[in-house]
C-alpha atoms as a PDB file:
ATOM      1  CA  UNK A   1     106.265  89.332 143.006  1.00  0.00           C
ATOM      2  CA  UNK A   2     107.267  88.606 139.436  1.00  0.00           C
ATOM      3  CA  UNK A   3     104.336  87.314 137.055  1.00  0.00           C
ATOM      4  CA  UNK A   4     104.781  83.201 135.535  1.00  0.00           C
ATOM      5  CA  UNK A   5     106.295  84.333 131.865  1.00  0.00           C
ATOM      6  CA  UNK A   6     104.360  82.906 129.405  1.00  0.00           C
ATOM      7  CA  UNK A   7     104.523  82.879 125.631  1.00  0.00           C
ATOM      8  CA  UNK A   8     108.322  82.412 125.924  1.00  0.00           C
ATOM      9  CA  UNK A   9     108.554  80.299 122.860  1.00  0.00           C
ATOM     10  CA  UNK A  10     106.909  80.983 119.493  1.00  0.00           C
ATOM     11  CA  UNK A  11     105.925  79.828 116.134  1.00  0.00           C
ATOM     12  CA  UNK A  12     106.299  82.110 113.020  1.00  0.00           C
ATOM     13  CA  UNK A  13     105.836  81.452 109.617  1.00  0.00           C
ATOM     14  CA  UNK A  14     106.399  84.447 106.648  1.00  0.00           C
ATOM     15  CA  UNK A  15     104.139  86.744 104.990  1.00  0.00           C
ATOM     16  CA  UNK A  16     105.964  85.896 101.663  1.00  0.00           C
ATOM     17  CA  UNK A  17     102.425  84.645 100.194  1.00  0.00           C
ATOM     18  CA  UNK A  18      99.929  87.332 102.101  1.00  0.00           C
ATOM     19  CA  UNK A  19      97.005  88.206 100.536  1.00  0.00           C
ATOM     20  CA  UNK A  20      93.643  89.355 100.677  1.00  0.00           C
ATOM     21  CA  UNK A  21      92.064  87.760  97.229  1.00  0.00           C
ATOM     22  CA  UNK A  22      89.887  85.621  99.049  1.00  0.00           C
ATOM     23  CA  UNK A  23      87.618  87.946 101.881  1.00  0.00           C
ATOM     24  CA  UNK A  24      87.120  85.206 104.389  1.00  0.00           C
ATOM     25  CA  UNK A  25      86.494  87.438 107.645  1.00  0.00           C
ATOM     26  CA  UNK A  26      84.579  90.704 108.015  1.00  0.00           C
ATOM     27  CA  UNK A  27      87.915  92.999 107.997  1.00  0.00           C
ATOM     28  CA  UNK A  28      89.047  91.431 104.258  1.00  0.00           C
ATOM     29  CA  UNK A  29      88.385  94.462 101.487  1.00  0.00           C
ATOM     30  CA  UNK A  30      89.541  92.344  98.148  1.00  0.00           C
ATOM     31  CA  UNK A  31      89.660  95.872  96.397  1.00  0.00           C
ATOM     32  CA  UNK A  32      92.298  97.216  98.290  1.00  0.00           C
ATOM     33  CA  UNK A  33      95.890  95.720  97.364  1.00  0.00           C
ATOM     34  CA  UNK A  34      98.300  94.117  99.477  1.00  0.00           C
ATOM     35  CA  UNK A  35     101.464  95.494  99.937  1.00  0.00           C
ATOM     36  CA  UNK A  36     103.461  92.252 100.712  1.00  0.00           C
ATOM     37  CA  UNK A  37     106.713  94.220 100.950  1.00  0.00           C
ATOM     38  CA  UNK A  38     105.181  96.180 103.513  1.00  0.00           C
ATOM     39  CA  UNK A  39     103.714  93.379 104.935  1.00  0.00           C
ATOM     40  CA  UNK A  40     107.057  91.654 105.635  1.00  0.00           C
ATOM     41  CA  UNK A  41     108.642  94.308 106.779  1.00  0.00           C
ATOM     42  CA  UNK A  42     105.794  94.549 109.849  1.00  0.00           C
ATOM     43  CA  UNK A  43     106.561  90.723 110.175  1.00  0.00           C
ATOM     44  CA  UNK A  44     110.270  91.717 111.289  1.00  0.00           C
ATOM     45  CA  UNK A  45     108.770  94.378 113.070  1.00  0.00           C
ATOM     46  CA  UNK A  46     106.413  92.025 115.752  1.00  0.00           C
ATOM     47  CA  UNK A  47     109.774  89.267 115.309  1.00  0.00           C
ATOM     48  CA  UNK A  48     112.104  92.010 117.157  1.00  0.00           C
ATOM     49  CA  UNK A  49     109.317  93.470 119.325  1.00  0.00           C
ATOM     50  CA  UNK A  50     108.941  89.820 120.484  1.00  0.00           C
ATOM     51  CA  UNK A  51     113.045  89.276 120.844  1.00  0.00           C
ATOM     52  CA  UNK A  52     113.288  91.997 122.663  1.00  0.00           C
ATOM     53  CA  UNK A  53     110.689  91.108 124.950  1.00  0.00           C
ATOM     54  CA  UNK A  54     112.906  88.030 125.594  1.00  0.00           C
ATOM     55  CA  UNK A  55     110.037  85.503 123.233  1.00  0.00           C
ATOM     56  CA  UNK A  56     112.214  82.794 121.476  1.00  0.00           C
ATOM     57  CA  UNK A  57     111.108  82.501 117.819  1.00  0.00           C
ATOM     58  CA  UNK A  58     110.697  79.445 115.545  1.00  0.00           C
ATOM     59  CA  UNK A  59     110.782  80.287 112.644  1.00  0.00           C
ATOM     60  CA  UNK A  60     109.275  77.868 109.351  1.00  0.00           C
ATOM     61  CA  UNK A  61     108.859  79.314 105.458  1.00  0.00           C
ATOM     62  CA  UNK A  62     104.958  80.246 105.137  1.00  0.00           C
ATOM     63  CA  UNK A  63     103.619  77.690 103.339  1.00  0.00           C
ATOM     64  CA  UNK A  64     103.269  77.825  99.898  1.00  0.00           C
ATOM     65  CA  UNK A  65     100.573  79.890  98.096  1.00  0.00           C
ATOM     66  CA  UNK A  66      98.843  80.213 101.549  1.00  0.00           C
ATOM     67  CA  UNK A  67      97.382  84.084 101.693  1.00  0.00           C
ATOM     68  CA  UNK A  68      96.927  83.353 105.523  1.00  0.00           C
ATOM     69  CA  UNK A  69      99.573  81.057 106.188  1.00  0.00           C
ATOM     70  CA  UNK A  70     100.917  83.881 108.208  1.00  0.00           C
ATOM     71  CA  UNK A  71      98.677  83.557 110.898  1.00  0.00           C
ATOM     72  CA  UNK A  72     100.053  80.335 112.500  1.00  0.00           C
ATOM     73  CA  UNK A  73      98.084  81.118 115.625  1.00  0.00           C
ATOM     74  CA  UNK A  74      95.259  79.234 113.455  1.00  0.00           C
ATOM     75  CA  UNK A  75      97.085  76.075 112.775  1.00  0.00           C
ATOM     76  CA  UNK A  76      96.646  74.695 116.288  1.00  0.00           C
ATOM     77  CA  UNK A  77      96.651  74.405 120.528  1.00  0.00           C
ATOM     78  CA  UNK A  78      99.491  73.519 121.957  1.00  0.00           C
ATOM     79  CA  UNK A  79      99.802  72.057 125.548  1.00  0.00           C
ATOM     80  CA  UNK A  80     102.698  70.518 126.802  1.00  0.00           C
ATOM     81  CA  UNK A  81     104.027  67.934 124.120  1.00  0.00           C
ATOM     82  CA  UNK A  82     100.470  67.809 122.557  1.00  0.00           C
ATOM     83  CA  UNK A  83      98.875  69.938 119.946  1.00  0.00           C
ATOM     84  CA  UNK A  84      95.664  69.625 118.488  1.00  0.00           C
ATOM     85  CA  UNK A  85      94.979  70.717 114.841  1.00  0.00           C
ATOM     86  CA  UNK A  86      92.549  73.187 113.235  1.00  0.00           C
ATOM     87  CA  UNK A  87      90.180  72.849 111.214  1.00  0.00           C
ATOM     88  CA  UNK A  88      90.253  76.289 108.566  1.00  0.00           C
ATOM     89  CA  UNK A  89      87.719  77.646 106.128  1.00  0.00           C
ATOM     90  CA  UNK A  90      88.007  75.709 102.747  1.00  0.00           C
ATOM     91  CA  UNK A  91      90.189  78.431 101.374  1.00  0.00           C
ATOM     92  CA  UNK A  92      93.144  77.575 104.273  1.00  0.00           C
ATOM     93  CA  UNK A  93      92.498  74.050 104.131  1.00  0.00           C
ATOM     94  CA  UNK A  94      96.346  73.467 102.158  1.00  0.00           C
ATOM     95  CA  UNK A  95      97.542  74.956 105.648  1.00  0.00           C
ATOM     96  CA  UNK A  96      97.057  72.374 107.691  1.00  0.00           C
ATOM     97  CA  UNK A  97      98.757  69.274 106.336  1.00  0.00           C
ATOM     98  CA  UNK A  98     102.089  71.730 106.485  1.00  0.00           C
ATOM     99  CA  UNK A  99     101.320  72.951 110.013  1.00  0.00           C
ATOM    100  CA  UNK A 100     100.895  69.612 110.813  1.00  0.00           C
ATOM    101  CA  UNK A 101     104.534  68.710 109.171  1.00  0.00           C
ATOM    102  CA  UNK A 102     105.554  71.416 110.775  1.00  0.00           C
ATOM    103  CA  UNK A 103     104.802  70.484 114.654  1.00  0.00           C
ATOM    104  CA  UNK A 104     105.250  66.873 114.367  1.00  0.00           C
ATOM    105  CA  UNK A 105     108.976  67.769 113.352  1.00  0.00           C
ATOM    106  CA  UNK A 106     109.020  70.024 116.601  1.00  0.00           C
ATOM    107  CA  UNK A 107     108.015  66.803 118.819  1.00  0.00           C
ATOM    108  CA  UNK A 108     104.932  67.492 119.002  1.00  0.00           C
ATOM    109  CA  UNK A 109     102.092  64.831 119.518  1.00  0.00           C
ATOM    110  CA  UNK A 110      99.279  65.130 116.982  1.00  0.00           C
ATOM    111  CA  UNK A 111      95.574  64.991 117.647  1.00  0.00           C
ATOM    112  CA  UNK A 112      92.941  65.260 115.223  1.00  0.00           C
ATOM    113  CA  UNK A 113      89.469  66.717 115.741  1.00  0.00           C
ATOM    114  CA  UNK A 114      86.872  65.031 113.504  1.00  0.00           C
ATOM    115  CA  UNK A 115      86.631  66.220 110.016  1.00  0.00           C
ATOM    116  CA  UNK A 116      83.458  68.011 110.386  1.00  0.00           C
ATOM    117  CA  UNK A 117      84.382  69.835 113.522  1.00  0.00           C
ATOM    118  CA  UNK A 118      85.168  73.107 112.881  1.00  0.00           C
ATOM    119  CA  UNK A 119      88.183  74.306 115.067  1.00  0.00           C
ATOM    120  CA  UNK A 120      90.451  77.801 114.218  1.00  0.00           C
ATOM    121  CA  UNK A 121      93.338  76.840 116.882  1.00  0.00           C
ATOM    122  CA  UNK A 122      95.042  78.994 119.418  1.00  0.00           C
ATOM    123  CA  UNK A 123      92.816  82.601 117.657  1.00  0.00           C
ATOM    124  CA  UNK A 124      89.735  81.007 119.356  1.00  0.00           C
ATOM    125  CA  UNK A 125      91.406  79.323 122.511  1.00  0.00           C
ATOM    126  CA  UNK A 126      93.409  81.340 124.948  1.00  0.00           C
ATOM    127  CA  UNK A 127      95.153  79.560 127.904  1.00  0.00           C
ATOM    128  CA  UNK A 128      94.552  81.077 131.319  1.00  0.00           C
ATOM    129  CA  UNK A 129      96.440  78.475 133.556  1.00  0.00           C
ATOM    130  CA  UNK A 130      94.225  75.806 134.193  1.00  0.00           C
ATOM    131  CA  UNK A 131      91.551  77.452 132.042  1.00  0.00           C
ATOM    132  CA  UNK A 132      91.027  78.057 128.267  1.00  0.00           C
ATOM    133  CA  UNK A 133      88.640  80.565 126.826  1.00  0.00           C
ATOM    134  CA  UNK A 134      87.382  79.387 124.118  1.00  0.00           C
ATOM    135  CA  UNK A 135      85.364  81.186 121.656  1.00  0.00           C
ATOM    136  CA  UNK A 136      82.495  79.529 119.348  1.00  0.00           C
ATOM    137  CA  UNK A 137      79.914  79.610 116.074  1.00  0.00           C
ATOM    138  CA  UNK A 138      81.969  81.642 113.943  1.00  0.00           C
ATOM    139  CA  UNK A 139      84.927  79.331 113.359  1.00  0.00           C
ATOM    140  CA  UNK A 140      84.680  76.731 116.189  1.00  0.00           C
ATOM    141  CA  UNK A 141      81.664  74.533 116.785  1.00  0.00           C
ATOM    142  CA  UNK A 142      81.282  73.916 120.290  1.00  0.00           C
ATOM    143  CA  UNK A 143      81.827  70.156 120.208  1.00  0.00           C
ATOM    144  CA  UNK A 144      85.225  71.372 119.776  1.00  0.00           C
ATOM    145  CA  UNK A 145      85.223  72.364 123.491  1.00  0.00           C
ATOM    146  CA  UNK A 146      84.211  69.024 124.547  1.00  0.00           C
ATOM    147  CA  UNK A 147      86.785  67.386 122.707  1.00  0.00           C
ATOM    148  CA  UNK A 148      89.718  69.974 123.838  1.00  0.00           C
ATOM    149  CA  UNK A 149      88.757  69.637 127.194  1.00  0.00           C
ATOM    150  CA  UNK A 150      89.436  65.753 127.186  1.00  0.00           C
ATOM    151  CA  UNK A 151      92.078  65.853 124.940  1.00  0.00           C
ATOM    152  CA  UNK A 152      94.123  68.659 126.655  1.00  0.00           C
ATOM    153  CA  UNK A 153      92.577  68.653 129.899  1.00  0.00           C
ATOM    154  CA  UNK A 154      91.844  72.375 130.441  1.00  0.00           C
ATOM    155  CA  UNK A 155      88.713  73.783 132.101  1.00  0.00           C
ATOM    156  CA  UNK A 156      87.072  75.222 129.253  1.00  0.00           C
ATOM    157  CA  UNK A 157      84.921  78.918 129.291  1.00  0.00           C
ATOM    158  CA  UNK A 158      82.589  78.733 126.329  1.00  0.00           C
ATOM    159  CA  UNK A 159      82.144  82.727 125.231  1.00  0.00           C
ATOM    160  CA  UNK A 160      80.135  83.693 122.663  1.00  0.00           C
ATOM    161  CA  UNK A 161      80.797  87.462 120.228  1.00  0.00           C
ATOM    162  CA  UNK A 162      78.042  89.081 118.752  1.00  0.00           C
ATOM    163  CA  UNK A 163      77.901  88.858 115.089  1.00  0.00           C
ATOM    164  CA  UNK A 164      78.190  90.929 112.168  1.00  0.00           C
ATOM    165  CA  UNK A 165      74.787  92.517 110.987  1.00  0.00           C
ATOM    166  CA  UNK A 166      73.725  92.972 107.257  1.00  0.00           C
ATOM    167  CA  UNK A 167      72.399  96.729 108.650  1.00  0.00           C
ATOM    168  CA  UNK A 168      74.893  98.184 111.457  1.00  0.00           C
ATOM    169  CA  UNK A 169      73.417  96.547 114.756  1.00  0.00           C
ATOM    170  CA  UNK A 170      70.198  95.217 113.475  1.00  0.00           C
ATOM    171  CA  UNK A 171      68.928  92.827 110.994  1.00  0.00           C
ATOM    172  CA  UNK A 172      70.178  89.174 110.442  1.00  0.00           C
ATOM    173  CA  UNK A 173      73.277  88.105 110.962  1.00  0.00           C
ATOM    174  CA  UNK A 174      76.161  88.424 108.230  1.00  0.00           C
ATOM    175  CA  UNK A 175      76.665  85.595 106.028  1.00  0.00           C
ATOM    176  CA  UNK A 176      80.476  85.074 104.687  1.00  0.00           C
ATOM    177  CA  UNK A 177      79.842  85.179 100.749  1.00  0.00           C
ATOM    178  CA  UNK A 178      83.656  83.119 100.559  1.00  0.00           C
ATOM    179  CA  UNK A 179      83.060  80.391 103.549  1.00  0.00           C
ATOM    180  CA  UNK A 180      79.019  80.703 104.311  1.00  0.00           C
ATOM    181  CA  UNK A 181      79.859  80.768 107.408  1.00  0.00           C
ATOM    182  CA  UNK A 182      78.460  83.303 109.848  1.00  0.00           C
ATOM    183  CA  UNK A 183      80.153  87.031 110.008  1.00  0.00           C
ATOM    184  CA  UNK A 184      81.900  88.848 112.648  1.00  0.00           C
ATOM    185  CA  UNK A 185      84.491  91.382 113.588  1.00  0.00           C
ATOM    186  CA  UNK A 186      85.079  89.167 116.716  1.00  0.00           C
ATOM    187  CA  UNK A 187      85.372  85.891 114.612  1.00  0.00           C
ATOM    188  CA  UNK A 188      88.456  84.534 116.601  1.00  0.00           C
ATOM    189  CA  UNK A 189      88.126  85.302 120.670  1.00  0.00           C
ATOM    190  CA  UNK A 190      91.575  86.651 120.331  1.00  0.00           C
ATOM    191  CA  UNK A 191      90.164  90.023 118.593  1.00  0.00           C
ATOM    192  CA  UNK A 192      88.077  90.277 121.588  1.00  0.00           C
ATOM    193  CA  UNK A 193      89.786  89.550 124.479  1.00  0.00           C
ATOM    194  CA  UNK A 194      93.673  88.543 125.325  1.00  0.00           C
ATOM    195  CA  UNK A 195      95.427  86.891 128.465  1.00  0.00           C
ATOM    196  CA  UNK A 196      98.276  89.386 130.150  1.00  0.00           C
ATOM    197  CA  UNK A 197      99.081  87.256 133.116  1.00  0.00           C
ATOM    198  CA  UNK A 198      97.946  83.448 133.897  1.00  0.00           C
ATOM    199  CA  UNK A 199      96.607  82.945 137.500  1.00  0.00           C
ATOM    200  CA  UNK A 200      99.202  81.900 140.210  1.00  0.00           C
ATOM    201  CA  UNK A 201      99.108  80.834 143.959  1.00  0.00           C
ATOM    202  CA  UNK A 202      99.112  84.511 144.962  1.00  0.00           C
ATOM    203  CA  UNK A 203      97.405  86.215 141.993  1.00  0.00           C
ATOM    204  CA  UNK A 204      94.121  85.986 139.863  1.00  0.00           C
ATOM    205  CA  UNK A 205      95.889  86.434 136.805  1.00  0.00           C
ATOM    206  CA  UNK A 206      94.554  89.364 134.245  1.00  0.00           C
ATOM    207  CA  UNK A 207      92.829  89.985 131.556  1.00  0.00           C
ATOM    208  CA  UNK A 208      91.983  92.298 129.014  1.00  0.00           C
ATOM    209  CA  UNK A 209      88.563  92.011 127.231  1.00  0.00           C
ATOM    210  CA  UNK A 210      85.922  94.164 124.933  1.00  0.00           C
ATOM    211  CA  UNK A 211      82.429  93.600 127.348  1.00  0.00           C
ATOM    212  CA  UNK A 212      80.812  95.224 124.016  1.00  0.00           C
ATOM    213  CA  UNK A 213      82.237  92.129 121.898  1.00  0.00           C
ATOM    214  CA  UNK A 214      80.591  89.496 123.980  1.00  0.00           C
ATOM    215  CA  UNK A 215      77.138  88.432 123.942  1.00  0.00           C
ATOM    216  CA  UNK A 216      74.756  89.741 127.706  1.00  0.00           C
ATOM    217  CA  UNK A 217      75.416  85.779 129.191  1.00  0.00           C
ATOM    218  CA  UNK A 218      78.904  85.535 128.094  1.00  0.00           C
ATOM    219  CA  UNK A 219      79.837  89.349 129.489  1.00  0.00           C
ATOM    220  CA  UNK A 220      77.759  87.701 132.231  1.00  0.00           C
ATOM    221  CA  UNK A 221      80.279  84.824 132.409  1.00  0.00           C
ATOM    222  CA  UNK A 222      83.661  86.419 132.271  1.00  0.00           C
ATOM    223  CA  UNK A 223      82.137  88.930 135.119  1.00  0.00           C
ATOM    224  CA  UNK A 224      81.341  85.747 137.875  1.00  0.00           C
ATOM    225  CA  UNK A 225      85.377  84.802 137.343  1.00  0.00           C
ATOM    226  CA  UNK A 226      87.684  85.665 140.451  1.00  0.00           C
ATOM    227  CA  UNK A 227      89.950  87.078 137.917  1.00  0.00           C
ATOM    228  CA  UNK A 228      91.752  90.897 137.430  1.00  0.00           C
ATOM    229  CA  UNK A 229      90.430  92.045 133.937  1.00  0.00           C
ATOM    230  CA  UNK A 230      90.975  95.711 132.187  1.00  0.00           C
ATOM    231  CA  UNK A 231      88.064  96.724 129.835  1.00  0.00           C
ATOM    232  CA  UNK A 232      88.793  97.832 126.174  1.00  0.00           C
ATOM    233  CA  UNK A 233      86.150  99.570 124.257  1.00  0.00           C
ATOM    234  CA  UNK A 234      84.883  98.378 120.930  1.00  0.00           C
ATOM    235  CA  UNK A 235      86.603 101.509 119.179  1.00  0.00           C
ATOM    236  CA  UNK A 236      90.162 100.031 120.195  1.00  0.00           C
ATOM    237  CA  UNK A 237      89.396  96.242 120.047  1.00  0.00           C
ATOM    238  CA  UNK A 238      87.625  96.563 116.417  1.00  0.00           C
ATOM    239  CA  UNK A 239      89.074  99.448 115.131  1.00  0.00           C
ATOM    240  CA  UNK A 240      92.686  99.099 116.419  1.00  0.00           C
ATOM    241  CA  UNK A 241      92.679  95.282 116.874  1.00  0.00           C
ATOM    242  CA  UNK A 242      93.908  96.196 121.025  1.00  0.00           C
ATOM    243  CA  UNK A 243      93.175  92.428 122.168  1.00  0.00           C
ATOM    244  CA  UNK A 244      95.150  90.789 119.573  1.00  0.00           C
ATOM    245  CA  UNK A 245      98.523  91.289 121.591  1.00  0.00           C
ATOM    246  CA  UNK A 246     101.078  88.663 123.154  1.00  0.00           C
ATOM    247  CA  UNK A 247     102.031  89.192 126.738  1.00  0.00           C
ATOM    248  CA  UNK A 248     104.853  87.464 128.493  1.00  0.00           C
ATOM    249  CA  UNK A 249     103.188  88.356 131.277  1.00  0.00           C
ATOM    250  CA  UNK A 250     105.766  91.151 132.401  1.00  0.00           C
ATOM    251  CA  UNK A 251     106.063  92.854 128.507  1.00  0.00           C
ATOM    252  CA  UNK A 252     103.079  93.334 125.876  1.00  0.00           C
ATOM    253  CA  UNK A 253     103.511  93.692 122.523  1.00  0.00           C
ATOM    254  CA  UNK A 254     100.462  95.368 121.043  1.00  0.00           C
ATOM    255  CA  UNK A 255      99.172  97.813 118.731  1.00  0.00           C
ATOM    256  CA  UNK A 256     100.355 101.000 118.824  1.00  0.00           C
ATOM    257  CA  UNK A 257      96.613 102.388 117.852  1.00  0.00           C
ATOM    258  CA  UNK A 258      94.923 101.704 121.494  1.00  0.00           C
ATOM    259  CA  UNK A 259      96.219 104.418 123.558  1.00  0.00           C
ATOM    260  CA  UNK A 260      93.677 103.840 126.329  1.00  0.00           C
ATOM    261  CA  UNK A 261      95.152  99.707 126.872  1.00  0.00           C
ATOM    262  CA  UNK A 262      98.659 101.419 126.472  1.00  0.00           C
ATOM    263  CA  UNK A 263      97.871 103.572 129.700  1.00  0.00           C
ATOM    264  CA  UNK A 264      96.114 100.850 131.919  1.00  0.00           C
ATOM    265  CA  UNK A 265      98.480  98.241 130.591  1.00  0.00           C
ATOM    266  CA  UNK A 266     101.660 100.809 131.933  1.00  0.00           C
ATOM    267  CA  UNK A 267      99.314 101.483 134.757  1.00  0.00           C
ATOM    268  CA  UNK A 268      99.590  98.030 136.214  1.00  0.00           C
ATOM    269  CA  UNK A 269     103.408  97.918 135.880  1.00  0.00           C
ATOM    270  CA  UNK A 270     103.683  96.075 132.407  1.00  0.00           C
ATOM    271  CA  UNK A 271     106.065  97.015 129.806  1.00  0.00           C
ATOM    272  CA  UNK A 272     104.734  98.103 126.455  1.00  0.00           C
ATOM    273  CA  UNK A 273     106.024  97.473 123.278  1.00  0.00           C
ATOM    274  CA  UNK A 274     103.723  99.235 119.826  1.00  0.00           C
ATOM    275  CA  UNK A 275     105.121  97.900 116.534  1.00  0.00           C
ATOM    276  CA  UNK A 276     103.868  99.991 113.749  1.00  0.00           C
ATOM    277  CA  UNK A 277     101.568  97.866 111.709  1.00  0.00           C
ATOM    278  CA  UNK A 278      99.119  98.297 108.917  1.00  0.00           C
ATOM    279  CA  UNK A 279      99.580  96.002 106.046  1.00  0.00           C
ATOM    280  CA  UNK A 280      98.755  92.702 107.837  1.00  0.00           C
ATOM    281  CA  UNK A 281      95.664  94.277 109.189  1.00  0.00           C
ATOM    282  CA  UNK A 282      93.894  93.785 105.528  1.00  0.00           C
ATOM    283  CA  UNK A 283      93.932  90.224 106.418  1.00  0.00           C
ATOM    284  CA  UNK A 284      91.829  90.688 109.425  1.00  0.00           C
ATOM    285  CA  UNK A 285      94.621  89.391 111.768  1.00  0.00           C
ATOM    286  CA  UNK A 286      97.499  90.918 113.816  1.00  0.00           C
ATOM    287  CA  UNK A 287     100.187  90.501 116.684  1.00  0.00           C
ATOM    288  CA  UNK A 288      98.913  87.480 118.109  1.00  0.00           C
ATOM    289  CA  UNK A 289      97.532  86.103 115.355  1.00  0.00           C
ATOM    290  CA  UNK A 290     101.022  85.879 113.856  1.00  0.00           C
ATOM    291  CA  UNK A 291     102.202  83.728 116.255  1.00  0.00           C
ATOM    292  CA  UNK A 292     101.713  80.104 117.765  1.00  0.00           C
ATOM    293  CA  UNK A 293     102.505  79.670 121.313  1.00  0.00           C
ATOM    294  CA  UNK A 294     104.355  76.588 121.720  1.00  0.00           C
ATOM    295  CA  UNK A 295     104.671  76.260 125.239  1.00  0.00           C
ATOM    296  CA  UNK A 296     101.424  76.302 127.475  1.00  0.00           C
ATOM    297  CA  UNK A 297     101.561  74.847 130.764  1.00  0.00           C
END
């Protein structure tokens, strides 16, 4: 039986103002230049990888002098007719009155989080039917849950990553120097784990997720579901960003630097589709992060 297709309609902005001048996550290297030709060119790339996978795009200008404003998978959840905004480090902050614009002129109805809850939209909330993982301290507090939950109405999985370390594994815990914010590879819950098919009346629905990314009573968490998962090591998740793909859940478009996913993705009768991208990497973002699912049931 054919998987429920989700993802079918996406948001995309441009990578006309990419950048890396301000090192707001833990994969940002300010020393290494942007090549925002490059860049663009991998933003057509992941647009035809998605057309071909039969994804409808929106596409909106990125908004002006935004180095991130690529990654409209931060500007917001969508369910249904309803979206509720982010909340971005102080350097995206001039995002989010234009994402706002933005879905209000695609009929979307606008909720607002309190000011001083810290929410980083669809990169740290993943629909799973009825359920949304949601991921938490780095760049969502977790009143944010609370308030999704009631706002959208999903059944919300609170997961925690582990963070960044000053010394490899040990020592305190990374402290941004650009949003003093805690550190991590596995600062959005979309580096760490993605959704490949939503649950139905005669499946579990599927996973993929890095157990190494996740703290011992989250790992504990995502174990006790009745869901399918596929493990990806930390190599592939952190060094190859595996989990930041977008399924439809019949085609995945993904990195084409995970060859292990590749084969157990193939292995369960998906289709795979590996754009060639290293540019918007420097920004410590990638396939899904480039996109804004519009459409969650």
């Amino acid at each position: 039986m054919a998987s429920q297709l989700i993802n079918q309609t996406v948001l995309m902005s441009g990578a006309e103002y990419f950048d890396d001048s301000y090192a707001i996550n833990a994969y940002m290297d300010n020393s290494i230049p942007v090549n925002r030709t490059l860049a663009a060119a991998e933003h057509d790339d992941i647009r035809m990888a998605l057309e071909q996978a039969g994804v409808s795009i929106i596409k909106v200008s990125a908004p002006v002098a935004c180095q991130d404003g690529v990654y409209t998978a931060n500007w917001g959840l969508c369910r249904g007719n309803k979206v509720v905004m982010s909340h971005l480090p102080i350097k995206r902050q001039a995002e989010e009155p234009y994402a706002e614009k933005v879905l209000r002129g695609l009929g979307k109805q606008i909720i607002r989080l309190p000011a001083t809850v810290r929410f980083s939209g669809q990169g740290d909330a993943l629909p799973f039917g009825k359920m949304l993982f949601m991921g938490t301290t780095f760049r969502t507090d977790p009143e944010a849950h609370r308030l999704i939950a009631d706002s959208l109405g999903y059944e919300v999985i609170s997961l925690q990553t582990i963070p960044k370390r000053r010394f490899l594994e040990l020592g305190p815990v990374a402290t941004n120097r650009i949003t003093g914010w805690p550190d991590s590879f596995f600062y959005d819950i979309d580096l760490a784990l993605a959704v490949l098919q939503p649950p139905t009346a005669s499946s579990k629905g599927l996973i993929a997720w890095c157990p190494a990314a996740f703290t011992p009573a989250s790992q504990a968490k995502i174990r006790e579901l009745d869901i399918d998962t596929i493990e990806v090591s930390r190599r592939e998740a952190q060094k190859s960003y595996a989990c930041n793909l977008v399924s439809t859940g019949e085609t995945v478009i993904m990195t084409a630097r995970a060859p292990k996913l590749k084969r157990a993705l193939e292995a369960r009768g998906l289709t795979v589709i590996t754009p060639q991208i290293q540019e918007l990497v420097k920004g410590g973002g990638y396939i899904r992060c480039v996109t804004l699912s519009l459409d969650n049931k």
